[in-house]
Structures are given as C-alpha cells and as structure tokens.
N, C-alpha and C. Protein backbone atom coordinates (compact mmCIF):
# COMPACT_ATOMS: atom_id res chain seq x y z
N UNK A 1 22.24 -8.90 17.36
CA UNK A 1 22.44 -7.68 16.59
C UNK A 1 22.17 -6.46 17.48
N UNK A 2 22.61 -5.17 17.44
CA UNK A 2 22.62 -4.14 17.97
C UNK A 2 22.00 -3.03 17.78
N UNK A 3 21.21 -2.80 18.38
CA UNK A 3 20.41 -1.71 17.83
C UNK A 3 21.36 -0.18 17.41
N UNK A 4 20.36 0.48 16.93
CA UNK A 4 21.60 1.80 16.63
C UNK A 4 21.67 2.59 17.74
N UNK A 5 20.85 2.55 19.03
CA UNK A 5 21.11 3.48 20.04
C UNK A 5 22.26 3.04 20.71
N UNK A 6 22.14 1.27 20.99
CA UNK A 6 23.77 0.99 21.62
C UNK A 6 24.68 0.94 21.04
N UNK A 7 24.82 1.30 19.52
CA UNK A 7 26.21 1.54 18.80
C UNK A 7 26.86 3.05 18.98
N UNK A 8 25.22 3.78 19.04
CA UNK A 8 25.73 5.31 19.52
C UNK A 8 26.33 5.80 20.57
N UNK A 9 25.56 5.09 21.79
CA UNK A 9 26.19 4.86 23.23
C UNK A 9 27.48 4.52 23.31
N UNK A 10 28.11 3.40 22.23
CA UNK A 10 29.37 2.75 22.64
C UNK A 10 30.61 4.32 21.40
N UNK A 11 29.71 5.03 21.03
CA UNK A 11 30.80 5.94 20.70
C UNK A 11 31.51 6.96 21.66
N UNK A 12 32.73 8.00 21.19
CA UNK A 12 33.06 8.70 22.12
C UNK A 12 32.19 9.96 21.90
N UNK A 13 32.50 11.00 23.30
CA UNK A 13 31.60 12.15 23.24
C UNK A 13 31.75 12.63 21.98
N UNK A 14 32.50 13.00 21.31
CA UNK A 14 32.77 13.85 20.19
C UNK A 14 31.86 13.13 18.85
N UNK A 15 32.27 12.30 18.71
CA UNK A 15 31.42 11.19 17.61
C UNK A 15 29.74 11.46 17.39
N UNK A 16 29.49 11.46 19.23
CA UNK A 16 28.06 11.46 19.23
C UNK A 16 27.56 12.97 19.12
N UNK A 17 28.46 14.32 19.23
CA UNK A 17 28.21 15.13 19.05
C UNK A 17 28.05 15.47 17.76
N UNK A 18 28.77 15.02 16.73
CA UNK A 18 29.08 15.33 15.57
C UNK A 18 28.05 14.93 14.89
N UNK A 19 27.46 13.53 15.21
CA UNK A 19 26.66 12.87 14.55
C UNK A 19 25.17 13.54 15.06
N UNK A 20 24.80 14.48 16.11
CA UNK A 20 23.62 15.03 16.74
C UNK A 20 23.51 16.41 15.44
N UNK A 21 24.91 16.71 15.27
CA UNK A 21 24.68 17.87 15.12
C UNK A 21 24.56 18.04 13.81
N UNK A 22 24.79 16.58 12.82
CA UNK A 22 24.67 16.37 11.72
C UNK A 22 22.76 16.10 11.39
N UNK A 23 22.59 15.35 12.59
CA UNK A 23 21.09 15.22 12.16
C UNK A 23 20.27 16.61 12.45
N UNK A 24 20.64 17.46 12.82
CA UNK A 24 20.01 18.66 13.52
C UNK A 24 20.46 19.46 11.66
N UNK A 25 21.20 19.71 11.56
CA UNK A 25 20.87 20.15 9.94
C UNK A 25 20.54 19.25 8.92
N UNK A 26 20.07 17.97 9.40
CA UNK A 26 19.46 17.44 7.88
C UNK A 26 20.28 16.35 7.55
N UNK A 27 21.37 16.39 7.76
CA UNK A 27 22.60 15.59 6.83
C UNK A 27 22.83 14.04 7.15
N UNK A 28 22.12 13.67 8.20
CA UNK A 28 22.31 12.55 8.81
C UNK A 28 21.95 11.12 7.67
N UNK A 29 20.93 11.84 6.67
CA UNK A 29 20.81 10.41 5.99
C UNK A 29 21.12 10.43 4.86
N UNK A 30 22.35 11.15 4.89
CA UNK A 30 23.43 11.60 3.14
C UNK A 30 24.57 11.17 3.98
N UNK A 31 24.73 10.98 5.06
CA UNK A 31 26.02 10.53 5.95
C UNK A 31 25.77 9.19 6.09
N UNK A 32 24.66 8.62 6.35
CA UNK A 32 24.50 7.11 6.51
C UNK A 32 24.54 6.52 4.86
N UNK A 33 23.71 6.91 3.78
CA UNK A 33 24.33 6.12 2.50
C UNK A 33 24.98 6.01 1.99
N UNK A 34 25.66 7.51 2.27
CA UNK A 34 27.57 7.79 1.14
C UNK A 34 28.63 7.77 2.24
N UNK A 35 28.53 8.25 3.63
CA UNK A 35 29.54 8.79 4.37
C UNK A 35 30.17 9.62 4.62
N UNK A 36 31.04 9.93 5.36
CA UNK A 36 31.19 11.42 5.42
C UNK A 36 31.94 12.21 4.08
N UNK A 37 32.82 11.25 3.92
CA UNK A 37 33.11 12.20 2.34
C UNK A 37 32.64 12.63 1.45
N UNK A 38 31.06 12.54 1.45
CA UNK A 38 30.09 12.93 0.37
C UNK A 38 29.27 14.00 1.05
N UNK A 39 30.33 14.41 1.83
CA UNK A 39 29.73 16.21 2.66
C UNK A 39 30.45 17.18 1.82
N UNK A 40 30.01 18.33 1.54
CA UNK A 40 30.34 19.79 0.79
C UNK A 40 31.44 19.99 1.92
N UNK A 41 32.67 20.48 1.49
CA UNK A 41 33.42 21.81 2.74
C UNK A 41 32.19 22.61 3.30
N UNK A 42 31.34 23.28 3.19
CA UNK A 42 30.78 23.72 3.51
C UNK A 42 29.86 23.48 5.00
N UNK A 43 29.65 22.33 4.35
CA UNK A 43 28.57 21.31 5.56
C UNK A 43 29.23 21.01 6.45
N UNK A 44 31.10 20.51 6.04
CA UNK A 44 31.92 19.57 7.10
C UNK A 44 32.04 20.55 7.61
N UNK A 45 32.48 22.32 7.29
CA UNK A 45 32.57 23.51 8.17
C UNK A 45 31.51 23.69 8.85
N UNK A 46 30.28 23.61 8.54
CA UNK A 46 29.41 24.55 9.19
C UNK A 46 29.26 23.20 10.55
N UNK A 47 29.57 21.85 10.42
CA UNK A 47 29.41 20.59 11.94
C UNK A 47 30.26 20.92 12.93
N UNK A 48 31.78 20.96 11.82
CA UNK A 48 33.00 21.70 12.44
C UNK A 48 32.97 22.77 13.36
N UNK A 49 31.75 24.03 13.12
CA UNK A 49 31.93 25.06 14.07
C UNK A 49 30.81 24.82 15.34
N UNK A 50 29.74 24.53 14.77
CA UNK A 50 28.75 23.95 15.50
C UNK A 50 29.37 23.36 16.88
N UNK A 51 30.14 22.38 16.66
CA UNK A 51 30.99 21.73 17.34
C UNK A 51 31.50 21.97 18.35
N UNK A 52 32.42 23.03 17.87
CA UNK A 52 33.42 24.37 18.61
C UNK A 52 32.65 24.99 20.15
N UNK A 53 31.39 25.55 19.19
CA UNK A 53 29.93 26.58 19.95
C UNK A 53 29.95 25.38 21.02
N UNK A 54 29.77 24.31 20.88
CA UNK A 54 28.78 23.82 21.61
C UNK A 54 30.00 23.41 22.97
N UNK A 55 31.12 23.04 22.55
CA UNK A 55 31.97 22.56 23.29
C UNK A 55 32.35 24.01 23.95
N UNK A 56 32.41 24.74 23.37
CA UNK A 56 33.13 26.30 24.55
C UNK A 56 31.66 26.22 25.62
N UNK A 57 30.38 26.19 24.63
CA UNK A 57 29.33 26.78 25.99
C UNK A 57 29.66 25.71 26.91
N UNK A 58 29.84 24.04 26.58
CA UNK A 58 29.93 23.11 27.76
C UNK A 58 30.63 23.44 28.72
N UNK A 59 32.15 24.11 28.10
CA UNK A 59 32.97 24.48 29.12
C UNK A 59 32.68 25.32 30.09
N UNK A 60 31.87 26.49 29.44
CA UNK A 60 31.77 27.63 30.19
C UNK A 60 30.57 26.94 31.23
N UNK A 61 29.50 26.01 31.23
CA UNK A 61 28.53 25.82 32.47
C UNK A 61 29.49 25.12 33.06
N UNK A 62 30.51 24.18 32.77
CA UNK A 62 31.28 23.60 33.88
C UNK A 62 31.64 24.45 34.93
N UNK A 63 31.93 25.78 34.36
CA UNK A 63 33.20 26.78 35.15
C UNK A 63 32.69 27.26 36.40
C-alpha cells in the first residue's frame, strides 16, 4: 500500500499545486470526503487564482 506522500509525488506539478493550495485555505479535508465538486465557485475561484499568482511569480524567478 502507498503512503499518501508517494501518491502525491507520483502527481503532476499542477495537481500538487492545487492540492497545497487547497490545504493552505482549509479545504483539503472537504476535498478528501466529498471531492472537488463539493467546492463553492467561490473556493474553486479563489485555488483557481492562487494558482495563476503562484505560477506567474515561478515564472518571473526563472527569468
């Protein structure tokens, strides 16, 4: 059996971002009993932009 860090590991970057940034507001253990469809628009927006932020700053230290 697999622990949950090597199921996280075997995801792609985006997955594991989404899912960081879900536990960073709270939502991570309303996402593990119902799934993601039992997120508000609100919540799926506010991961959604989070997201965005985090991926432009990545870009910009690459540059």
């Amino acid at each position: 059996m697999q622990t949950k860090e090597k199921l996280f590991d075997a995801l792609p970057d985006d997955q594991k971002m989404k899912l960081e940034i879900a536990e960073e507001l709270g939502l991570l253990d309303k996402i593990q009993s119902d799934g993601w469809k039992s997120l508000t628009p609100k919540e799926t927006g506010r991961i959604g932009g989070l997201m965005t932020k985090r991926k432009r700053e990545l870009k910009n230290q690459a540059e």
